[in-house]
PDB file of N, CA and C in Angstrom:
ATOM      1  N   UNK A   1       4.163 -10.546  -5.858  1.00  0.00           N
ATOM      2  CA  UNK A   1       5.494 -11.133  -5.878  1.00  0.00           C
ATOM      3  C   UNK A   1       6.586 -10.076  -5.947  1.00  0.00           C
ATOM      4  N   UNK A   2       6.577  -9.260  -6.164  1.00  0.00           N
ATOM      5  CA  UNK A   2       7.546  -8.060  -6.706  1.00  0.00           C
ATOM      6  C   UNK A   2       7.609  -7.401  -5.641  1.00  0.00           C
ATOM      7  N   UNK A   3       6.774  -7.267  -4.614  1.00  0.00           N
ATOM      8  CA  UNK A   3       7.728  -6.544  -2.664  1.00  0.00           C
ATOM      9  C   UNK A   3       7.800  -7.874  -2.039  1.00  0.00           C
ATOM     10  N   UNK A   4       7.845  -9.427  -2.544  1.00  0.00           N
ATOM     11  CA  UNK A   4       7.880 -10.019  -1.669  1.00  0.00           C
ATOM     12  C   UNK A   4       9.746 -10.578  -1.441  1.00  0.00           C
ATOM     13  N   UNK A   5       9.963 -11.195  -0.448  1.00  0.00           N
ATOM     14  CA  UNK A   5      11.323 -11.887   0.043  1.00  0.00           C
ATOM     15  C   UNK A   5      12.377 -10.697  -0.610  1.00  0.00           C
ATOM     16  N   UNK A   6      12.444  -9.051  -0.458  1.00  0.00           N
ATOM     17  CA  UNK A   6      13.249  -8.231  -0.873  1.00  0.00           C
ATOM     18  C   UNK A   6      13.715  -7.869  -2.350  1.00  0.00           C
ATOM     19  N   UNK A   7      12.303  -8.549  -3.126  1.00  0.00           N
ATOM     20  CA  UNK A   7      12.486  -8.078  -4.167  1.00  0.00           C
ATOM     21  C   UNK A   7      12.469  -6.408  -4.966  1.00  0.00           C
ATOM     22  N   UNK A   8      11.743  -5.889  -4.493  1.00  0.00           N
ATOM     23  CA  UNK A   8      11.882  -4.821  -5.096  1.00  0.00           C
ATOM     24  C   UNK A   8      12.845  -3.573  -4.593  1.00  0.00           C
ATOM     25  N   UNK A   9      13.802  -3.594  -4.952  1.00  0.00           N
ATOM     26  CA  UNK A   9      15.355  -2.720  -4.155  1.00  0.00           C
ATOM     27  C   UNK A   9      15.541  -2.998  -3.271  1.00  0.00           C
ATOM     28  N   UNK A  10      15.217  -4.489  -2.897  1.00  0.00           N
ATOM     29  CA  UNK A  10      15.803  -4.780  -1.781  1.00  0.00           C
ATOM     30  C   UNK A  10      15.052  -4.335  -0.287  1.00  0.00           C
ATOM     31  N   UNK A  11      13.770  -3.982  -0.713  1.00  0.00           N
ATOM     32  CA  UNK A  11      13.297  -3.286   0.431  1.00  0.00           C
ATOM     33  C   UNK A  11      12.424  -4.365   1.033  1.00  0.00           C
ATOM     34  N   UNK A  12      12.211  -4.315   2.847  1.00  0.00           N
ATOM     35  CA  UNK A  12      11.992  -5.814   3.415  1.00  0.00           C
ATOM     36  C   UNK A  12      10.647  -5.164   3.567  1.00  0.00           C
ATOM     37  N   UNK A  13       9.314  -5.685   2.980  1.00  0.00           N
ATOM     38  CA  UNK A  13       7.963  -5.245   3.202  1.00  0.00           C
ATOM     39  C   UNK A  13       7.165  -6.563   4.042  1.00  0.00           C
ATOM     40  N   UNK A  14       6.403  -6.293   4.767  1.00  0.00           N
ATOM     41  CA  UNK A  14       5.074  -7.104   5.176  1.00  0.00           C
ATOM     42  C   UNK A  14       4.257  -7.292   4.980  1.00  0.00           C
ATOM     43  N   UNK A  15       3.802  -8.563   4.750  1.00  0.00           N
ATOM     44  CA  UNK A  15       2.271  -8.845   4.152  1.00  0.00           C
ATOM     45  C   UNK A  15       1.036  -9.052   5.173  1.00  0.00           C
ATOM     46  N   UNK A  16      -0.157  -8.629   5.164  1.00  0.00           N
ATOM     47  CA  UNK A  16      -0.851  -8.976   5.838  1.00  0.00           C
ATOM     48  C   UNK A  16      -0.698  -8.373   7.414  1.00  0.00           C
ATOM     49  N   UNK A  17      -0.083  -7.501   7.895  1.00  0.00           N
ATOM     50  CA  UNK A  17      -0.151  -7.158   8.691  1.00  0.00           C
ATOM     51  C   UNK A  17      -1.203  -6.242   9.337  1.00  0.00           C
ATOM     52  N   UNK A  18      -1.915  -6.205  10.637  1.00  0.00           N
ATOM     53  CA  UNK A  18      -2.172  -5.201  11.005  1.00  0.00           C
ATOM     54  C   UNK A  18      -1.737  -4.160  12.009  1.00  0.00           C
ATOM     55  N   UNK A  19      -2.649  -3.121  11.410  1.00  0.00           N
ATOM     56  CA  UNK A  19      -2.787  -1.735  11.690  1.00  0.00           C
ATOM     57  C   UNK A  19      -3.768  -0.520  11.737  1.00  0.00           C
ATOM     58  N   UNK A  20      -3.884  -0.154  13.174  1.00  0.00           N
ATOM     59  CA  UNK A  20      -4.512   0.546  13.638  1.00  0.00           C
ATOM     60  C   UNK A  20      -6.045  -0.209  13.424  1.00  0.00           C
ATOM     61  N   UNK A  21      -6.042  -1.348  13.871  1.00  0.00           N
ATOM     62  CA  UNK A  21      -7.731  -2.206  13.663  1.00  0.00           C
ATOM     63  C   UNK A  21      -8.129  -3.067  12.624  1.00  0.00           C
ATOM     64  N   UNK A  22      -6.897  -2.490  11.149  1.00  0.00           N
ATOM     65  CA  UNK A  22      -7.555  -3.699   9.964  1.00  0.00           C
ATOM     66  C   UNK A  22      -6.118  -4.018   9.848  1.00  0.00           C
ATOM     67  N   UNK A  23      -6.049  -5.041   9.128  1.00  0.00           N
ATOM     68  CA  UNK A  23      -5.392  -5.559   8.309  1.00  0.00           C
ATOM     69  C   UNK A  23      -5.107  -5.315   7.061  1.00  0.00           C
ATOM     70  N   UNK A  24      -3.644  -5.074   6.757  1.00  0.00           N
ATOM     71  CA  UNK A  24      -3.532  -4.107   5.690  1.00  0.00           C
ATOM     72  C   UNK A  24      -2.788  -5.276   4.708  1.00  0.00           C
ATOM     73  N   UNK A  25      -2.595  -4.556   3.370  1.00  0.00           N
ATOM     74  CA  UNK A  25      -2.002  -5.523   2.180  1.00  0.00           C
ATOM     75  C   UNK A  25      -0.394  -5.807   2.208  1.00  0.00           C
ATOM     76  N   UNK A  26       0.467  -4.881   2.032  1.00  0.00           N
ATOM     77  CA  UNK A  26       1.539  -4.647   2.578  1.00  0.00           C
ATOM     78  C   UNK A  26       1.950  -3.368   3.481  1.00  0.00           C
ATOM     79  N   UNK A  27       3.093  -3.564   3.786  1.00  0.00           N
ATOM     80  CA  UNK A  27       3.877  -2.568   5.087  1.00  0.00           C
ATOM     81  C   UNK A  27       5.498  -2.398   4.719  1.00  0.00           C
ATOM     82  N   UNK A  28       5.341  -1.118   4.852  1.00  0.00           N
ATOM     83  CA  UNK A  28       7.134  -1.174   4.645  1.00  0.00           C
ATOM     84  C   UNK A  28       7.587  -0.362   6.090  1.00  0.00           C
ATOM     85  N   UNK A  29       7.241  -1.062   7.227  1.00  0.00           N
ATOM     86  CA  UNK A  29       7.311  -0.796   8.484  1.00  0.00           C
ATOM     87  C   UNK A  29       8.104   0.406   8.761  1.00  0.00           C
ATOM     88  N   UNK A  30       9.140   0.306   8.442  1.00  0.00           N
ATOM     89  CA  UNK A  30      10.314   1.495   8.676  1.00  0.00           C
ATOM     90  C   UNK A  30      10.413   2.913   8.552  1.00  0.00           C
ATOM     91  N   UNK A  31       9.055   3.446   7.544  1.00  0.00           N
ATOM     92  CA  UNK A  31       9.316   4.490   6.914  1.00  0.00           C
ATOM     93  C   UNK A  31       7.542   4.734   6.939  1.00  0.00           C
ATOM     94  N   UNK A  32       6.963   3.428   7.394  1.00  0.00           N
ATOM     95  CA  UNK A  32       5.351   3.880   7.960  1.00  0.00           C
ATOM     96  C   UNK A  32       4.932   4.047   6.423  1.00  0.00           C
ATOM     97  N   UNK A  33       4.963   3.099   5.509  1.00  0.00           N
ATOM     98  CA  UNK A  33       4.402   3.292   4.224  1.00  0.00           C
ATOM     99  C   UNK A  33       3.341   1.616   4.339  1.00  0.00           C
ATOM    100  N   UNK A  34       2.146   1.751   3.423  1.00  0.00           N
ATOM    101  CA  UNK A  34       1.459   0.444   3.696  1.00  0.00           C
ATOM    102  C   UNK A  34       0.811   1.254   1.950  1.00  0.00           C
ATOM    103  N   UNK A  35       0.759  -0.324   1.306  1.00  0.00           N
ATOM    104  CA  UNK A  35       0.035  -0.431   0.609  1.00  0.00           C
ATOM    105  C   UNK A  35      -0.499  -1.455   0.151  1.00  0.00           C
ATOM    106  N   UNK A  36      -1.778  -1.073  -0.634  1.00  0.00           N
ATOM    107  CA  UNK A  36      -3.063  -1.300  -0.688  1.00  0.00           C
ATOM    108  C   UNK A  36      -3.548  -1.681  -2.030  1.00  0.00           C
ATOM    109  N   UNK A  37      -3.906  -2.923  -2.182  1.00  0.00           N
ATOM    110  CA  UNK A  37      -4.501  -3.516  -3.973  1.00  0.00           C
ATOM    111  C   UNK A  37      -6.209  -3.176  -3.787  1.00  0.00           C
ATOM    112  N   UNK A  38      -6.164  -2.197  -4.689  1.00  0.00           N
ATOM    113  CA  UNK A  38      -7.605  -2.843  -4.832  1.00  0.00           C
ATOM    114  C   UNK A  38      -8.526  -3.458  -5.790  1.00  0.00           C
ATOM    115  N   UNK A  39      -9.526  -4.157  -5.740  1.00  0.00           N
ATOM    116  CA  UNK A  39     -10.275  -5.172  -7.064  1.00  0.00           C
ATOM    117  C   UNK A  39     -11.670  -3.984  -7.233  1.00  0.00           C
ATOM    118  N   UNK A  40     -12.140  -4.712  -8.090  1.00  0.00           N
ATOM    119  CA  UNK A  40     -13.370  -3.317  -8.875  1.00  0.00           C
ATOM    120  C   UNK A  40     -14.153  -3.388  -7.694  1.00  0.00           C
ATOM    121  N   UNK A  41     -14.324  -4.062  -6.355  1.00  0.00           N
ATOM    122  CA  UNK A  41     -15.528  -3.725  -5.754  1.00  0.00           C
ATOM    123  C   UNK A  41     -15.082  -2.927  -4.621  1.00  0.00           C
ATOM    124  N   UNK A  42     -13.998  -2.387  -4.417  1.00  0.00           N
ATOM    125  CA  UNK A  42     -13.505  -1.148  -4.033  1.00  0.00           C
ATOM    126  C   UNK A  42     -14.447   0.249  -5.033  1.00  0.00           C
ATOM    127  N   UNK A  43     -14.127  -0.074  -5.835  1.00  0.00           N
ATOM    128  CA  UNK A  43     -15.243   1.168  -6.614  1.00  0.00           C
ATOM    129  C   UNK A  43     -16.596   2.043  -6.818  1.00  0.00           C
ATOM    130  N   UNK A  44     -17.590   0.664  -5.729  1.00  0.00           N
ATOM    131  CA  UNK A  44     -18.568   0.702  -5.581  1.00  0.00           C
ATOM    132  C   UNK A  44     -18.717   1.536  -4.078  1.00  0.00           C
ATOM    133  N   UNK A  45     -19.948   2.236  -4.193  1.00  0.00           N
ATOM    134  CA  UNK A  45     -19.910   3.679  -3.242  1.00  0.00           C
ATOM    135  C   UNK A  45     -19.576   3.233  -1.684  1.00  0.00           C
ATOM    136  N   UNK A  46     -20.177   2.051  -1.243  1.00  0.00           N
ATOM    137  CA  UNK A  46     -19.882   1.938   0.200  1.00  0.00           C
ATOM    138  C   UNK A  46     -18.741   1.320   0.166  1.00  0.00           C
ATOM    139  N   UNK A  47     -17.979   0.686  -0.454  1.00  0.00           N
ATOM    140  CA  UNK A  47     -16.601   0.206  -0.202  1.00  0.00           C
ATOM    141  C   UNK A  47     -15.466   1.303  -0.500  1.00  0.00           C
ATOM    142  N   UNK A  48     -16.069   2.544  -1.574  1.00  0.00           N
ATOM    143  CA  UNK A  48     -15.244   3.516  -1.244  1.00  0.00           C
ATOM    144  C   UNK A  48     -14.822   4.224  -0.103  1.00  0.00           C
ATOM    145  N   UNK A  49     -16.524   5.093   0.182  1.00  0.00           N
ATOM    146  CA  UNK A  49     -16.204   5.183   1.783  1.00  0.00           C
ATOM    147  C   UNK A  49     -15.826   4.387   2.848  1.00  0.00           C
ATOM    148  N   UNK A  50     -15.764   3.398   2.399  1.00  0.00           N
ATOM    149  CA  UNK A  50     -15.019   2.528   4.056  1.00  0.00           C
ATOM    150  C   UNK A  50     -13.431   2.442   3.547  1.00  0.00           C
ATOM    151  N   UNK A  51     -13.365   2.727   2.355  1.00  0.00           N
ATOM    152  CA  UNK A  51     -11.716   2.801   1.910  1.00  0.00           C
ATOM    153  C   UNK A  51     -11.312   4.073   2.260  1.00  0.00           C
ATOM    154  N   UNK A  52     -11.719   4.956   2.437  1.00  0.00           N
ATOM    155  CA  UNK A  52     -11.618   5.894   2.383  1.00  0.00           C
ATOM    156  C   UNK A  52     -11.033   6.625   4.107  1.00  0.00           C
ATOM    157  N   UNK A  53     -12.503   5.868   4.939  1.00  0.00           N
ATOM    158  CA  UNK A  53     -12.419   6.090   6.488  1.00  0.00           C
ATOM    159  C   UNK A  53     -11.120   5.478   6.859  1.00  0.00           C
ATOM    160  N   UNK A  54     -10.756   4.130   6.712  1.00  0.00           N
ATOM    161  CA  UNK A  54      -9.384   3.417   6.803  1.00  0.00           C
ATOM    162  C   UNK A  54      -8.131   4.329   6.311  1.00  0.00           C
ATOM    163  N   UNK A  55      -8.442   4.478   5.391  1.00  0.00           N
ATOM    164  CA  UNK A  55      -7.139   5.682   4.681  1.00  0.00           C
ATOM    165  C   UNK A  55      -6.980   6.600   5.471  1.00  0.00           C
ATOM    166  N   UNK A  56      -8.292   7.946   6.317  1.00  0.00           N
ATOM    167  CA  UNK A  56      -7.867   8.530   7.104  1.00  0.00           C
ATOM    168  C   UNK A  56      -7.377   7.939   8.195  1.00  0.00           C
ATOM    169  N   UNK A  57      -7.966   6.764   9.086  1.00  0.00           N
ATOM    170  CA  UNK A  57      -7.379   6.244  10.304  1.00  0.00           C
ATOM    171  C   UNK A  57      -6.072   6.074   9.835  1.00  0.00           C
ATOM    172  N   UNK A  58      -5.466   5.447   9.495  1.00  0.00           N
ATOM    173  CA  UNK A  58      -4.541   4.923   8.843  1.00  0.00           C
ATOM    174  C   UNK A  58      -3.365   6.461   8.824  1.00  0.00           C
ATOM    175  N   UNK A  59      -3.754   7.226   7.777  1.00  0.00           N
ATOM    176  CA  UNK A  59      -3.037   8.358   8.154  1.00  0.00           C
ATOM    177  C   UNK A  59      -2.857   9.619   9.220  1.00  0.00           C
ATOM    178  N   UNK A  60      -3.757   8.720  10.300  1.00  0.00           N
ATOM    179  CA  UNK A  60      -4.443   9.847  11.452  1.00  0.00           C
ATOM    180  C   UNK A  60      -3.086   8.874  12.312  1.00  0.00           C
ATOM    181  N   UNK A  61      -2.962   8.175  11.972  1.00  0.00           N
ATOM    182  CA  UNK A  61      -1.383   7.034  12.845  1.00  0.00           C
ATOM    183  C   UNK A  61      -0.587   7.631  12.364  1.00  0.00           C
ATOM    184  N   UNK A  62       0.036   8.162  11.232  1.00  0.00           N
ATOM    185  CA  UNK A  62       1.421   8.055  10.853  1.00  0.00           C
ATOM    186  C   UNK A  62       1.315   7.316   9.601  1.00  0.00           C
ATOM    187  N   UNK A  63       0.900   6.693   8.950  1.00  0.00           N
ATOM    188  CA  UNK A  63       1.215   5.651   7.985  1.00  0.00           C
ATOM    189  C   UNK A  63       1.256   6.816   6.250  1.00  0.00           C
ATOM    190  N   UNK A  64       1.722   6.251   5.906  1.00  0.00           N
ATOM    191  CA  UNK A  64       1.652   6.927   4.543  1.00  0.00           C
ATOM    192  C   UNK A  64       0.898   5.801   3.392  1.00  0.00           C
ATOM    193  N   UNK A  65      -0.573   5.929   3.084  1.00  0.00           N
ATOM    194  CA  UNK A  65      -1.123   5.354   2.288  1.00  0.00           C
ATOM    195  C   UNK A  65      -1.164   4.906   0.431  1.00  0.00           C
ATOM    196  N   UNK A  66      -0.486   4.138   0.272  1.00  0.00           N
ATOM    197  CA  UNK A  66      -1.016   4.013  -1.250  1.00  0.00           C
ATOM    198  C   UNK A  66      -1.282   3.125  -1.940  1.00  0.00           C
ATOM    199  N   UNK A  67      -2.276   3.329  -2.807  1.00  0.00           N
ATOM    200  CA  UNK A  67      -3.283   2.443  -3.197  1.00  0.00           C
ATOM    201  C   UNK A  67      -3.017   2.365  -4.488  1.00  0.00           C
ATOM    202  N   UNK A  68      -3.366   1.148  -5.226  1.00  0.00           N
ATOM    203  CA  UNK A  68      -3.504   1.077  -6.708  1.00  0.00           C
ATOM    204  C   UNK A  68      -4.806   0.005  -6.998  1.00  0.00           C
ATOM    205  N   UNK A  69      -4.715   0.199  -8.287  1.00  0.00           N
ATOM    206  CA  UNK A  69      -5.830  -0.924  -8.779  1.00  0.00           C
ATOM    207  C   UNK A  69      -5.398  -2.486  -8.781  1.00  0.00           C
ATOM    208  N   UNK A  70      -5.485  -3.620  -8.963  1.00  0.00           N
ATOM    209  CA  UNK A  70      -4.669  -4.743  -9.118  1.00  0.00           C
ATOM    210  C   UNK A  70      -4.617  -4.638 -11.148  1.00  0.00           C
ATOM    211  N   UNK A  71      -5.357  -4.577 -11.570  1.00  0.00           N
ATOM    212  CA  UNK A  71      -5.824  -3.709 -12.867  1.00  0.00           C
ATOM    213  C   UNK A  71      -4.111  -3.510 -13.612  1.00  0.00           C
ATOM    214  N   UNK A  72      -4.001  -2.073 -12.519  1.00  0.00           N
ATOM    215  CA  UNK A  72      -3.145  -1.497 -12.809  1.00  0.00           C
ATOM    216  C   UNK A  72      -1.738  -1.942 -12.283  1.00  0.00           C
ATOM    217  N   UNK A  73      -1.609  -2.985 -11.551  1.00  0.00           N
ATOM    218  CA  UNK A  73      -0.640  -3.806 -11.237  1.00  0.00           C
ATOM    219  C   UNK A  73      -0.346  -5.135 -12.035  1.00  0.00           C
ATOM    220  N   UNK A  74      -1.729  -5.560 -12.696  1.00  0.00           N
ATOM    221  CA  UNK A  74      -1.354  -6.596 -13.695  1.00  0.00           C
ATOM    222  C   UNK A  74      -0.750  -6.137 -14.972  1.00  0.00           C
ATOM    223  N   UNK A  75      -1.343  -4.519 -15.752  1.00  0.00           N
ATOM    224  CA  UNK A  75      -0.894  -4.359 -16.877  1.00  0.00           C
ATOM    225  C   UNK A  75       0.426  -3.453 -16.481  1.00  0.00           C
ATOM    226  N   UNK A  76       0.726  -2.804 -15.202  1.00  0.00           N
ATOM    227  CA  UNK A  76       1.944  -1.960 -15.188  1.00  0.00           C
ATOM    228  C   UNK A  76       2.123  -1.881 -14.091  1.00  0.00           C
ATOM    229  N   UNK A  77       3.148  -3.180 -14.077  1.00  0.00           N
ATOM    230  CA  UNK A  77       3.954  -3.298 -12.592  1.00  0.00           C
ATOM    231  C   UNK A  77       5.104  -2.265 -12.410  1.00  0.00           C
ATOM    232  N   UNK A  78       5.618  -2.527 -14.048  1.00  0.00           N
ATOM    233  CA  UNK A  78       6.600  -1.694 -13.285  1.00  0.00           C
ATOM    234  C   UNK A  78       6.508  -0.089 -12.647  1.00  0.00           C
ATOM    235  N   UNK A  79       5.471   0.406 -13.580  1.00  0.00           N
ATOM    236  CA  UNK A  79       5.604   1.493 -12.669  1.00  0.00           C
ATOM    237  C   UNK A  79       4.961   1.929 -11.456  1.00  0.00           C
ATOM    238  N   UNK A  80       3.909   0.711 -10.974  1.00  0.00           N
ATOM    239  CA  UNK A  80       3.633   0.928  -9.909  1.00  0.00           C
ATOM    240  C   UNK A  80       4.647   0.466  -9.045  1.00  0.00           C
ATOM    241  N   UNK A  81       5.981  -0.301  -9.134  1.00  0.00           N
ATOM    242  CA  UNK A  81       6.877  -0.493  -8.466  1.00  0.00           C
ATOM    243  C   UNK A  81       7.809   0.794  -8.725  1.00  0.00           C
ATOM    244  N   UNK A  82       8.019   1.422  -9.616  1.00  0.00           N
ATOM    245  CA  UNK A  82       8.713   2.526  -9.324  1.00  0.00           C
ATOM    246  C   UNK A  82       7.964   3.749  -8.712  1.00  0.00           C
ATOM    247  N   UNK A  83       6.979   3.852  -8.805  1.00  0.00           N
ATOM    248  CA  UNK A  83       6.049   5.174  -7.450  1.00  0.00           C
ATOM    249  C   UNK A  83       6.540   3.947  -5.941  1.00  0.00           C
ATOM    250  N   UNK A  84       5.773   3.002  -6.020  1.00  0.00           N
ATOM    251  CA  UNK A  84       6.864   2.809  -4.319  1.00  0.00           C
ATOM    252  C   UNK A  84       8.085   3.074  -3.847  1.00  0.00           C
ATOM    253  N   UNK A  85       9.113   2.522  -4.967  1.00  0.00           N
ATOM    254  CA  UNK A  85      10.128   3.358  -4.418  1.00  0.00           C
ATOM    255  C   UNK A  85      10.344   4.472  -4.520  1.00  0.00           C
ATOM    256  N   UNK A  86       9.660   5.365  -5.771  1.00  0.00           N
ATOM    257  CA  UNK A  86       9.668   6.921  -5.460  1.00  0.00           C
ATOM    258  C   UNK A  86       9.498   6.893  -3.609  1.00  0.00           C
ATOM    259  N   UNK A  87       8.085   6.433  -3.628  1.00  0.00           N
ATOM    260  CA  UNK A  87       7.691   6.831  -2.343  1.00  0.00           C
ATOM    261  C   UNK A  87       8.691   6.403  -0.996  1.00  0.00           C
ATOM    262  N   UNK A  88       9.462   5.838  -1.117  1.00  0.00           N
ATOM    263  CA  UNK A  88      10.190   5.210  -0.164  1.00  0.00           C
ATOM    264  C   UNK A  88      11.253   6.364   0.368  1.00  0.00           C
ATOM    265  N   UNK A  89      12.020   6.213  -1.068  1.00  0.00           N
ATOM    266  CA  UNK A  89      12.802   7.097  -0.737  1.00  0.00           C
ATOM    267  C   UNK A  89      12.874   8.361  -0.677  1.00  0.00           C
ATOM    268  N   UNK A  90      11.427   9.329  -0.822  1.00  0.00           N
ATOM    269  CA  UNK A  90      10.915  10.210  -0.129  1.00  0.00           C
ATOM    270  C   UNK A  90      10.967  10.454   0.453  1.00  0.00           C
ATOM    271  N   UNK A  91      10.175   9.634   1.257  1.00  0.00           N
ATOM    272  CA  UNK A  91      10.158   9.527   3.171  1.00  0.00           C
ATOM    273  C   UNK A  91      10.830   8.514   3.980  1.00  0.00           C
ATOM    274  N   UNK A  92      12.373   8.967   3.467  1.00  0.00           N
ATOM    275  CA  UNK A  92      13.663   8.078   4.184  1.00  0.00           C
ATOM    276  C   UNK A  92      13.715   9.029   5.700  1.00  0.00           C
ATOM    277  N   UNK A  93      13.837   8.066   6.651  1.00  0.00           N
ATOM    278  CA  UNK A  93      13.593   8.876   8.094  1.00  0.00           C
ATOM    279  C   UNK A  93      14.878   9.225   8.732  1.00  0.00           C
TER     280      UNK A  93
END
């Protein structure tokens, strides 16, 4: 809820979109940022490496990848909402 309908600074993100073959969690199209929730079975060895291969495709495009736990989005949103916009306005184009 917190990148959705311009909530978080106002920045317009996409859900569910794809890219480069999968379908990603969100997109902040403009600035080629996409990120990524993941649940504990991301953790387990073959879902790492396939997280992992995606992450390079993904940054072998242009995209700037980042990932969190949902974990770490239920107990600390906010600061995983403030590293996005760190990250945003980083890589303002």
């Amino acid at each position: 809820n917190a990148v959705r309908a311009h909530r978080l600074a106002g920045l317009s993100f996409r859900r569910q979109l794809p890219v480069a073959g999968y379908i990603v969690d969100f997109t902040f199209p403009s600035h080629k940022i996409i990120v990524e929730l993941d649940r504990f079975q991301h953790a387990e060895d073959a879902a790492a490496d396939y997280d992992r291969q995606r992450t390079e495709t993904l940054e072998q495009c242009g995209w700037r990848v980042l990932r969190f736990w949902n974990e770490d989005v239920v107990k600390d949103i906010d600061n995983v909402c403030l590293h996005i916009i760190r990250t945003v306005k980083e890589s303002q184009p």
